[in-house]
PDB file of N, CA and C in Angstrom:
ATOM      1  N   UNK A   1     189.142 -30.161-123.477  1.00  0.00           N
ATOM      2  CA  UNK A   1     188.523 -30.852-124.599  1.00  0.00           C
ATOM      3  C   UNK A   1     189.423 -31.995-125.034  1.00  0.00           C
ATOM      4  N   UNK A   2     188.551 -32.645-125.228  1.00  0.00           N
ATOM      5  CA  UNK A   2     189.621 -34.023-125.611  1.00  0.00           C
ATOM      6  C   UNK A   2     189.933 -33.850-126.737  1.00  0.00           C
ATOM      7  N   UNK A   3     191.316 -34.501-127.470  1.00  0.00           N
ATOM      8  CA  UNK A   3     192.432 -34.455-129.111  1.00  0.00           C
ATOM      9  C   UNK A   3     191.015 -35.279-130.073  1.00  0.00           C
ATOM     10  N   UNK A   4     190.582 -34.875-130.406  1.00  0.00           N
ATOM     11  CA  UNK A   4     189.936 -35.623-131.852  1.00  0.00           C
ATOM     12  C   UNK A   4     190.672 -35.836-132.899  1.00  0.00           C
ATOM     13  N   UNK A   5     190.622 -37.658-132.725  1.00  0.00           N
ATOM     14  CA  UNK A   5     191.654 -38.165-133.954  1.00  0.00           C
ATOM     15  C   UNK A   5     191.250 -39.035-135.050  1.00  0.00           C
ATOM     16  N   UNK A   6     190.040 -39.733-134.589  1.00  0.00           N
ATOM     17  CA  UNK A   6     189.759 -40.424-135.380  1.00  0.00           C
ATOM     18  C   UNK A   6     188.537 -39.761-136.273  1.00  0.00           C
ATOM     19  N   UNK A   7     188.366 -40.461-137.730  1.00  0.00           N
ATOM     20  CA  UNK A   7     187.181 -40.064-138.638  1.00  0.00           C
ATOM     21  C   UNK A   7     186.843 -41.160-138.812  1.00  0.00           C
ATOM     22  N   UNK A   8     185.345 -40.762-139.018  1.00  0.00           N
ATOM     23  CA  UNK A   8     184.463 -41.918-138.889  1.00  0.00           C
ATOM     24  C   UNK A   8     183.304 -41.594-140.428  1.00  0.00           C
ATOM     25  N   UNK A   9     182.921 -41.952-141.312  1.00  0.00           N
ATOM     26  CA  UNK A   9     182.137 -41.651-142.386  1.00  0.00           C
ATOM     27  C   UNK A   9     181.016 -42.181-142.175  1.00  0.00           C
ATOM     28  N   UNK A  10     179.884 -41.897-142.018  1.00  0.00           N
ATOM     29  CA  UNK A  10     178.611 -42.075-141.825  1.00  0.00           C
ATOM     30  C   UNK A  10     177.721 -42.276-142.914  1.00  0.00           C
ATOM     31  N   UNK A  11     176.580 -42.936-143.445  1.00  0.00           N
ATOM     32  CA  UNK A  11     175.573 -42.156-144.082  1.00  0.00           C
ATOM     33  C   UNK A  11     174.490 -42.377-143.459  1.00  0.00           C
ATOM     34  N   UNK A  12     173.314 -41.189-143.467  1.00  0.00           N
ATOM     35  CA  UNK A  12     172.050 -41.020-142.550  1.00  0.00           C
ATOM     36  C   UNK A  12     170.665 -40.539-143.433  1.00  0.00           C
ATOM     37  N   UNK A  13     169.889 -40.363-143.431  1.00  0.00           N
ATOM     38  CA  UNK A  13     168.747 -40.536-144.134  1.00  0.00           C
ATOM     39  C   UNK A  13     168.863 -38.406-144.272  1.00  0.00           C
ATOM     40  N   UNK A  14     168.155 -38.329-145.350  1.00  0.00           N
ATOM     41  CA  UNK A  14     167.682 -36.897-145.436  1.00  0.00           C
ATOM     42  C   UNK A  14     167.195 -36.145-144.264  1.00  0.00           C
ATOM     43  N   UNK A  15     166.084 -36.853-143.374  1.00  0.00           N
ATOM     44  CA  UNK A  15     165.741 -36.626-142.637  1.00  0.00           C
ATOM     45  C   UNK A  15     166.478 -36.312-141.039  1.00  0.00           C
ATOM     46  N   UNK A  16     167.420 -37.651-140.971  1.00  0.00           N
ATOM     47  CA  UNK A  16     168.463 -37.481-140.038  1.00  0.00           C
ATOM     48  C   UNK A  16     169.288 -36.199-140.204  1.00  0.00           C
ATOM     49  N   UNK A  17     169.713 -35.692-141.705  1.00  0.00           N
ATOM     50  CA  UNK A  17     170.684 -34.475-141.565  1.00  0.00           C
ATOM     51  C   UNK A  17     169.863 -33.488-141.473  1.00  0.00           C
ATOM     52  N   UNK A  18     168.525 -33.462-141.464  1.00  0.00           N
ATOM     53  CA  UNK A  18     167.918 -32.030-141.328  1.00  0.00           C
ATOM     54  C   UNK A  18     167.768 -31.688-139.668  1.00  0.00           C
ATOM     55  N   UNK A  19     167.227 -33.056-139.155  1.00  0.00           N
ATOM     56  CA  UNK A  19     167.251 -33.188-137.609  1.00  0.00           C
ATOM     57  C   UNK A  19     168.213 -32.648-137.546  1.00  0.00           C
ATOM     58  N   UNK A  20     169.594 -33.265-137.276  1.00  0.00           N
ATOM     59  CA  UNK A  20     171.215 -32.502-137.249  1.00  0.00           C
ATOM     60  C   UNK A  20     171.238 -31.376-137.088  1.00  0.00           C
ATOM     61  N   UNK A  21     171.006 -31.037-138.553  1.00  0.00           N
ATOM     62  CA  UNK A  21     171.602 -29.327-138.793  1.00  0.00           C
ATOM     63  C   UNK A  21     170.349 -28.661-138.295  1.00  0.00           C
ATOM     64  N   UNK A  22     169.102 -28.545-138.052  1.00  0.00           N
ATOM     65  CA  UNK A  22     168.621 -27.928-136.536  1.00  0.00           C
ATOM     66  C   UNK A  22     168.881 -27.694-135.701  1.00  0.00           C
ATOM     67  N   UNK A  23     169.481 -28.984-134.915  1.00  0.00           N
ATOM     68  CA  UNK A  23     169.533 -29.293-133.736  1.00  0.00           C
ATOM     69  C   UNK A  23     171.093 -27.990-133.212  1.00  0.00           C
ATOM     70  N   UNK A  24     172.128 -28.445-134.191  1.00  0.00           N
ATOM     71  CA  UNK A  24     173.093 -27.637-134.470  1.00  0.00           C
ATOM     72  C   UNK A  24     172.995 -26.297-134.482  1.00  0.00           C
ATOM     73  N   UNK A  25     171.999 -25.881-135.291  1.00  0.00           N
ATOM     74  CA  UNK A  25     171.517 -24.360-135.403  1.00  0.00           C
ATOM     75  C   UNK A  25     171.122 -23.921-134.282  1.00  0.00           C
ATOM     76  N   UNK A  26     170.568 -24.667-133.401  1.00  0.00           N
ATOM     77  CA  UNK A  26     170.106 -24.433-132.532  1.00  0.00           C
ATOM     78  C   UNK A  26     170.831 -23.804-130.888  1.00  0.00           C
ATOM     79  N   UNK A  27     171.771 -25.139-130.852  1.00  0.00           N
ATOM     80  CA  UNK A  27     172.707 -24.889-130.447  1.00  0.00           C
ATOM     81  C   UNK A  27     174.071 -24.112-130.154  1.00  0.00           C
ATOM     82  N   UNK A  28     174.175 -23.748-131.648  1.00  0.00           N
ATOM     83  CA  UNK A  28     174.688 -22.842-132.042  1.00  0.00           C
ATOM     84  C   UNK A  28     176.224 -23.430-132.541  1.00  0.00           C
ATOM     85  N   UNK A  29     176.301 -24.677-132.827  1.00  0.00           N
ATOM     86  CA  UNK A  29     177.733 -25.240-132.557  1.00  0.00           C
ATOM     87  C   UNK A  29     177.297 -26.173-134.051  1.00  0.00           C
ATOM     88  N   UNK A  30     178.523 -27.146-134.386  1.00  0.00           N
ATOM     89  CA  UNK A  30     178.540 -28.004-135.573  1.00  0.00           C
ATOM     90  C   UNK A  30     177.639 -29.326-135.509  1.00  0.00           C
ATOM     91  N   UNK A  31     177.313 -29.591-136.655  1.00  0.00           N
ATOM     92  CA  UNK A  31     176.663 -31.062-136.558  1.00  0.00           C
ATOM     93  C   UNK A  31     177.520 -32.201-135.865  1.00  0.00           C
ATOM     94  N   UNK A  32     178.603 -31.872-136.590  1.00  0.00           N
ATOM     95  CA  UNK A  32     179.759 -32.973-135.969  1.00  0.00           C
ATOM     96  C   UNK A  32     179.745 -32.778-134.111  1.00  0.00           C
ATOM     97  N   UNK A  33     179.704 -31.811-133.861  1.00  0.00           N
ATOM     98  CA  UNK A  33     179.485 -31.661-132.542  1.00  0.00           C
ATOM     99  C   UNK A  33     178.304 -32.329-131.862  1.00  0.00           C
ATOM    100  N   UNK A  34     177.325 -32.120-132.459  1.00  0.00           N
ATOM    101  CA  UNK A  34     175.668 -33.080-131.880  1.00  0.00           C
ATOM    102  C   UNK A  34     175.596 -34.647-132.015  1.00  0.00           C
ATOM    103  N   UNK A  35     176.639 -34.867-132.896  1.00  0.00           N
ATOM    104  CA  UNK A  35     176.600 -36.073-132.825  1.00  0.00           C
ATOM    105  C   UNK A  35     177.587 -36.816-132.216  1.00  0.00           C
ATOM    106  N   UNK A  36     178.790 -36.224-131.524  1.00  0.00           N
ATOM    107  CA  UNK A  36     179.170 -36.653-130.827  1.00  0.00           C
ATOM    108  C   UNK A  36     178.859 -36.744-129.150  1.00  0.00           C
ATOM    109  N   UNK A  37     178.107 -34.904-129.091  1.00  0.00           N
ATOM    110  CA  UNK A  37     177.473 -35.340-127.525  1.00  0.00           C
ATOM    111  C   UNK A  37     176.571 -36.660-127.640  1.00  0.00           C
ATOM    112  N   UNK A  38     175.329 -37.105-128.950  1.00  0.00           N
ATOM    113  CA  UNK A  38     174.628 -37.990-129.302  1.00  0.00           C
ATOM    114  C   UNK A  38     175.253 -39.307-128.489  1.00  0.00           C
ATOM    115  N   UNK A  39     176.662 -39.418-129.470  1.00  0.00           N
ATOM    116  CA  UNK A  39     177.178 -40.442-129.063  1.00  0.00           C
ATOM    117  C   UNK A  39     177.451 -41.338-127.675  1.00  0.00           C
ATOM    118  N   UNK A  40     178.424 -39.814-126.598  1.00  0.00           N
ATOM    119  CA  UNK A  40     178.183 -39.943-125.318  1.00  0.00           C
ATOM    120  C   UNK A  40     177.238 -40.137-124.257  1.00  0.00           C
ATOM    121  N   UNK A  41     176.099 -39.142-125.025  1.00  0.00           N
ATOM    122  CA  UNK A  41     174.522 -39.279-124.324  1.00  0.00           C
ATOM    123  C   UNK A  41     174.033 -40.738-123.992  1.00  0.00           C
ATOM    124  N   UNK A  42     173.966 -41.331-125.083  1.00  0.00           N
ATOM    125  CA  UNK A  42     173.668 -42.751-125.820  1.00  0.00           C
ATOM    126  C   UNK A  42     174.100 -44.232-125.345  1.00  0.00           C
ATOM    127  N   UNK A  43     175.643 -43.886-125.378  1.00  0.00           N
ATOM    128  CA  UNK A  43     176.919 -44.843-124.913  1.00  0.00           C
ATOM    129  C   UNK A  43     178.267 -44.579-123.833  1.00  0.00           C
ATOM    130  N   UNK A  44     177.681 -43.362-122.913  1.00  0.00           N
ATOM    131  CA  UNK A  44     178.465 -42.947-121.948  1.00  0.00           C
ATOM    132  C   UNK A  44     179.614 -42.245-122.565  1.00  0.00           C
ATOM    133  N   UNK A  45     179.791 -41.359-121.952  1.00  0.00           N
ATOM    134  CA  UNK A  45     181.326 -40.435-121.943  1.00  0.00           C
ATOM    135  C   UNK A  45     181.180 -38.926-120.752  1.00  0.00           C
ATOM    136  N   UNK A  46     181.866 -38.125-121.212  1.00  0.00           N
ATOM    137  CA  UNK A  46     181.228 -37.372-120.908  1.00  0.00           C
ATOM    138  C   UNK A  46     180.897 -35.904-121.257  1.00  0.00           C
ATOM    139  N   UNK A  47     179.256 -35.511-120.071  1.00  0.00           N
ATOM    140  CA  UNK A  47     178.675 -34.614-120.401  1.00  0.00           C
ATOM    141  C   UNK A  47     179.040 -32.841-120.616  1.00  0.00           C
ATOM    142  N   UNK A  48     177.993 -32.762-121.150  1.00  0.00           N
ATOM    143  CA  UNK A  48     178.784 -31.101-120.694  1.00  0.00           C
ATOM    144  C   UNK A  48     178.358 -30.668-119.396  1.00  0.00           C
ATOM    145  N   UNK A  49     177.159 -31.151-118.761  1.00  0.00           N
ATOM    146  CA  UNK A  49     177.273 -31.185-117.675  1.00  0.00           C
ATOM    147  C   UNK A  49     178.400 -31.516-116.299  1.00  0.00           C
ATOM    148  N   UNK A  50     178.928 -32.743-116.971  1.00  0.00           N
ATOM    149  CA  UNK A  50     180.225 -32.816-116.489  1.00  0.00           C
ATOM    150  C   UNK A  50     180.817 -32.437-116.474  1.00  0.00           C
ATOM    151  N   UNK A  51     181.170 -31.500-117.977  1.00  0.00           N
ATOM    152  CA  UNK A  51     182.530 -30.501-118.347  1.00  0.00           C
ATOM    153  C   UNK A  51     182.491 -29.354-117.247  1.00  0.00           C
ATOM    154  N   UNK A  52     181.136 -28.605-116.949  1.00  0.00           N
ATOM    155  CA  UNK A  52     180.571 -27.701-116.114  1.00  0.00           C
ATOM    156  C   UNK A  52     180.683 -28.025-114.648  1.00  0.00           C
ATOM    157  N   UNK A  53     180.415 -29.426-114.565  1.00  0.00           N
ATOM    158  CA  UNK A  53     181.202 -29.671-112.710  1.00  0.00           C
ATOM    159  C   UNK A  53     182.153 -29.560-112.540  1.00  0.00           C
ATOM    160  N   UNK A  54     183.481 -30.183-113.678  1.00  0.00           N
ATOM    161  CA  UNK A  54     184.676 -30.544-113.246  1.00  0.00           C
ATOM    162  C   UNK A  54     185.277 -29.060-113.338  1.00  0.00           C
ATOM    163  N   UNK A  55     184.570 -28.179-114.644  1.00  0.00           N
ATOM    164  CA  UNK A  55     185.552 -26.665-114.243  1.00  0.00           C
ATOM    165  C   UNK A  55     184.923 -26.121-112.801  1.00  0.00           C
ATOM    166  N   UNK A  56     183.939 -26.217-112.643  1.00  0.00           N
ATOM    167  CA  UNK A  56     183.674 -25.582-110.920  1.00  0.00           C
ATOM    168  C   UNK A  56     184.750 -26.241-110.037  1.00  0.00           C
ATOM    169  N   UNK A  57     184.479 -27.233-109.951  1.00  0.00           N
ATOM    170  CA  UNK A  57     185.671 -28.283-109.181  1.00  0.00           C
ATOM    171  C   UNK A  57     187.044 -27.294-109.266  1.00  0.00           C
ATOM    172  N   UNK A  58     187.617 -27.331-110.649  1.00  0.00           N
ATOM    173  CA  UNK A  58     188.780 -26.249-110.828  1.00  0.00           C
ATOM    174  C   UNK A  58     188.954 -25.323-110.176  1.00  0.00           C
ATOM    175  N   UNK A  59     187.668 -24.260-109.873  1.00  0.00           N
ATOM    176  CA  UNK A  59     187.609 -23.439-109.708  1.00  0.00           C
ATOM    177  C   UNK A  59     188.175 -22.747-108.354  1.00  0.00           C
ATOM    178  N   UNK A  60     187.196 -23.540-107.602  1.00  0.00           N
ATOM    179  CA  UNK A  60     187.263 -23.771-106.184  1.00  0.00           C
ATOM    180  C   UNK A  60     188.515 -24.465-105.866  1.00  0.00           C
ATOM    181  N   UNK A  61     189.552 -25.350-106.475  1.00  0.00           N
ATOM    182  CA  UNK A  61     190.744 -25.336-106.196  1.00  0.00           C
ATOM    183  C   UNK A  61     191.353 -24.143-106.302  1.00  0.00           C
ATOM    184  N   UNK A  62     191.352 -23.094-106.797  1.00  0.00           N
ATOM    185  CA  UNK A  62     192.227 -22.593-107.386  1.00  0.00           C
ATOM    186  C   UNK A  62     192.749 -21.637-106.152  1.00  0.00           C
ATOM    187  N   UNK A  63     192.149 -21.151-105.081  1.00  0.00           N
ATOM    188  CA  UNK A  63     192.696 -20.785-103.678  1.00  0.00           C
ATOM    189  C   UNK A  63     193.713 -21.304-103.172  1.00  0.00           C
ATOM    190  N   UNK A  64     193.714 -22.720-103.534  1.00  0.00           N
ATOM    191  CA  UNK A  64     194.731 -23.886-102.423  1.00  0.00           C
ATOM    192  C   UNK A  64     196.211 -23.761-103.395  1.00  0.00           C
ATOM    193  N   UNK A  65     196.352 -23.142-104.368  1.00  0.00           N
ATOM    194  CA  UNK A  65     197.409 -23.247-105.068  1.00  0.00           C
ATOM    195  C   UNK A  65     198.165 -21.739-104.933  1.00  0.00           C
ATOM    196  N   UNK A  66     199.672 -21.588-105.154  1.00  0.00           N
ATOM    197  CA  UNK A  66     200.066 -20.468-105.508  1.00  0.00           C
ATOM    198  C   UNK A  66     200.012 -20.151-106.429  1.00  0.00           C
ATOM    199  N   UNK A  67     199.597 -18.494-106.737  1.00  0.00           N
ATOM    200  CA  UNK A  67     199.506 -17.590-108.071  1.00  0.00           C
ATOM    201  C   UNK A  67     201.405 -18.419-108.758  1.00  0.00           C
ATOM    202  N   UNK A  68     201.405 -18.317-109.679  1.00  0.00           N
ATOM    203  CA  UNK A  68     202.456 -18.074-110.518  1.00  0.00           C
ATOM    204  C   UNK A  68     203.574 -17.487-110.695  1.00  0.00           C
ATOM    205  N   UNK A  69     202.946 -15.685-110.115  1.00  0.00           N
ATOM    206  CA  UNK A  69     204.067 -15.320-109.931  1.00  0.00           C
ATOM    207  C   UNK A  69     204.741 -15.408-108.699  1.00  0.00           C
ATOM    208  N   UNK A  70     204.188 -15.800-107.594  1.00  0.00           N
ATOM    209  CA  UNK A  70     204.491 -15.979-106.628  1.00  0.00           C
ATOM    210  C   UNK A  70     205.154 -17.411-106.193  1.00  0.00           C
ATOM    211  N   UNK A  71     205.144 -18.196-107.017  1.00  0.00           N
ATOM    212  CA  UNK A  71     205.856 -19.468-107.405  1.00  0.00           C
ATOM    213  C   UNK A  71     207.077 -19.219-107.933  1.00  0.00           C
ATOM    214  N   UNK A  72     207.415 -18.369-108.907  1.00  0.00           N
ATOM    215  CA  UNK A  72     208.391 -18.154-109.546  1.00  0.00           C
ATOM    216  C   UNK A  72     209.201 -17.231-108.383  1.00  0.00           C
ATOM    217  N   UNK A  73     208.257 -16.339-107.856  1.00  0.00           N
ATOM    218  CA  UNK A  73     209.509 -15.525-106.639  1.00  0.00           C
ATOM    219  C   UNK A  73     209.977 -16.825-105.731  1.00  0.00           C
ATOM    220  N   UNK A  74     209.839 -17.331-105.501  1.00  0.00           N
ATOM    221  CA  UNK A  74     210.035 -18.868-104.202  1.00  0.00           C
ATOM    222  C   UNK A  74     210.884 -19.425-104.998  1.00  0.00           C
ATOM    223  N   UNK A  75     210.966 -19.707-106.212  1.00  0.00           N
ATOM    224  CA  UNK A  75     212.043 -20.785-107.022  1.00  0.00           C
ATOM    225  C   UNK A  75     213.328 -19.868-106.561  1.00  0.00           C
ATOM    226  N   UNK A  76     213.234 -18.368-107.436  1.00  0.00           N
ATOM    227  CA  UNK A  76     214.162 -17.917-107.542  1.00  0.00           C
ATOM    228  C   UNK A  76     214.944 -17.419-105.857  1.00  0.00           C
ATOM    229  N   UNK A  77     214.161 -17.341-105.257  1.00  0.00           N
ATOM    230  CA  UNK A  77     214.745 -17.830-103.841  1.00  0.00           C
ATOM    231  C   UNK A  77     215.327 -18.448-103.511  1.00  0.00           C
ATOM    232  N   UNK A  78     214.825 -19.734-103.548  1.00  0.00           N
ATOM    233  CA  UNK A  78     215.455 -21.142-103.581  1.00  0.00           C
ATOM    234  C   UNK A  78     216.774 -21.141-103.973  1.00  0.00           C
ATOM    235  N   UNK A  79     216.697 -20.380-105.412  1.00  0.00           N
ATOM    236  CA  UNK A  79     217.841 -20.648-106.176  1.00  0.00           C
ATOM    237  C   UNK A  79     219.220 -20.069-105.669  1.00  0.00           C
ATOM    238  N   UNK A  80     218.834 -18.717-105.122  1.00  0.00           N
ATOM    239  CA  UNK A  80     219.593 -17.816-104.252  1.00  0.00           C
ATOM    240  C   UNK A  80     220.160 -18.631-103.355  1.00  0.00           C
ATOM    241  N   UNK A  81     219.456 -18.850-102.514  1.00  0.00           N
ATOM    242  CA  UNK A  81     220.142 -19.489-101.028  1.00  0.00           C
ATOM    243  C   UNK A  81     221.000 -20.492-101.331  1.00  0.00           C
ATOM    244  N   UNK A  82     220.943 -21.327-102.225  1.00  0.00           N
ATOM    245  CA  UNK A  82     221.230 -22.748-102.593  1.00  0.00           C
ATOM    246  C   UNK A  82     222.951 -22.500-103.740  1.00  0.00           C
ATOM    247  N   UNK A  83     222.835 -21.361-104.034  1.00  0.00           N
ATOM    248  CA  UNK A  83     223.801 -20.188-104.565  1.00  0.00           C
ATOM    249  C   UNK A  83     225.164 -19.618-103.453  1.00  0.00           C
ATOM    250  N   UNK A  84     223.820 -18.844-102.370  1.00  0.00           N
ATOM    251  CA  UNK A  84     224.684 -19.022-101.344  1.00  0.00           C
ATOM    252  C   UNK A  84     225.685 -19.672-100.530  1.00  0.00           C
ATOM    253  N   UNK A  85     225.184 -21.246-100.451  1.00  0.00           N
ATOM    254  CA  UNK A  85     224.994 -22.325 -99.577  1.00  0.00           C
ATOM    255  C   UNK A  85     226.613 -22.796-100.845  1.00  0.00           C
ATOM    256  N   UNK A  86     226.250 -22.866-102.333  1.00  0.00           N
ATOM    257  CA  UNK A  86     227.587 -23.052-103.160  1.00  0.00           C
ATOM    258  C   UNK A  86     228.857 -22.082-102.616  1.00  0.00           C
ATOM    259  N   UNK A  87     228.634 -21.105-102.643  1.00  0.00           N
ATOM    260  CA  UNK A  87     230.127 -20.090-102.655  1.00  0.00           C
ATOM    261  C   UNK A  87     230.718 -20.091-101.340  1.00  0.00           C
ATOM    262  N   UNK A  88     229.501 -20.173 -99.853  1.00  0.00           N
ATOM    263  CA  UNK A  88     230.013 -20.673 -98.729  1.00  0.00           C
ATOM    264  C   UNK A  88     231.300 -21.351 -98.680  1.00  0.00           C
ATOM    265  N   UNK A  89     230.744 -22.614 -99.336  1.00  0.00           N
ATOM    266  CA  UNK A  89     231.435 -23.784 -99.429  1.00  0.00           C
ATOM    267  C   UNK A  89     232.867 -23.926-100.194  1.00  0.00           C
ATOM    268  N   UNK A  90     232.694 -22.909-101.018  1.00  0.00           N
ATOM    269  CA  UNK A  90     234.298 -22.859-101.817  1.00  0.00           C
ATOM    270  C   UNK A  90     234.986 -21.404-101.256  1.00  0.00           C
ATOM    271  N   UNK A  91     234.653 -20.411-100.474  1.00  0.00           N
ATOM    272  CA  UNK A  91     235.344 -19.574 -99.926  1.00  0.00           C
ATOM    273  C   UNK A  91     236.134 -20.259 -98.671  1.00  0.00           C
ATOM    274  N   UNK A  92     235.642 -21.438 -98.088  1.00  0.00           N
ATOM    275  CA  UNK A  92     236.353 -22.123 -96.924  1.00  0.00           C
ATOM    276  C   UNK A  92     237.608 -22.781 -97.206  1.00  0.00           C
TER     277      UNK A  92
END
């Protein structure tokens, strides 16, 4: 989700905030929220449709990477040998 920083003050007709807070209800999420997908819908950004490709996208990476902990066993490996490779060098 993107940092929301800026405020913006609006005013909209009676009618516009009832639309809103429907639409919202509906949704199940904030007005402020409908009117910003509004915004993107309207003037490009992006969708939640998009949000929904790019986590699949994620998803399906997530094979090609190492688990975590198995990253951390390899560092501390690393760290070992490279440990080793130090005391070698000053026992000579």
């Amino acid at each position: 989700m993107h940092m929301l920083k800026e405020r913006m003050q609006i005013l909209i007709s009676t009618e516009q905030r009832r639309r809103l807070e429907r639409e919202a209800q509906r949704r199940g999420t904030s007005v402020a929220s409908v009117i910003r997908d509004a915004v993107d819908a309207q003037l490009g950004g992006v969708t939640p449709d998009d949000r929904r490709a790019a986590l699949e996208e994620i998803r399906a990476m997530r094979a090609q990477f190492i688990p975590p902990d198995e990253l951390d066993r390899l560092a501390e490996g690393e760290r070992e040998e490279e440990l080793d490779e130090m005391l070698r060098h000053v026992r000579r």
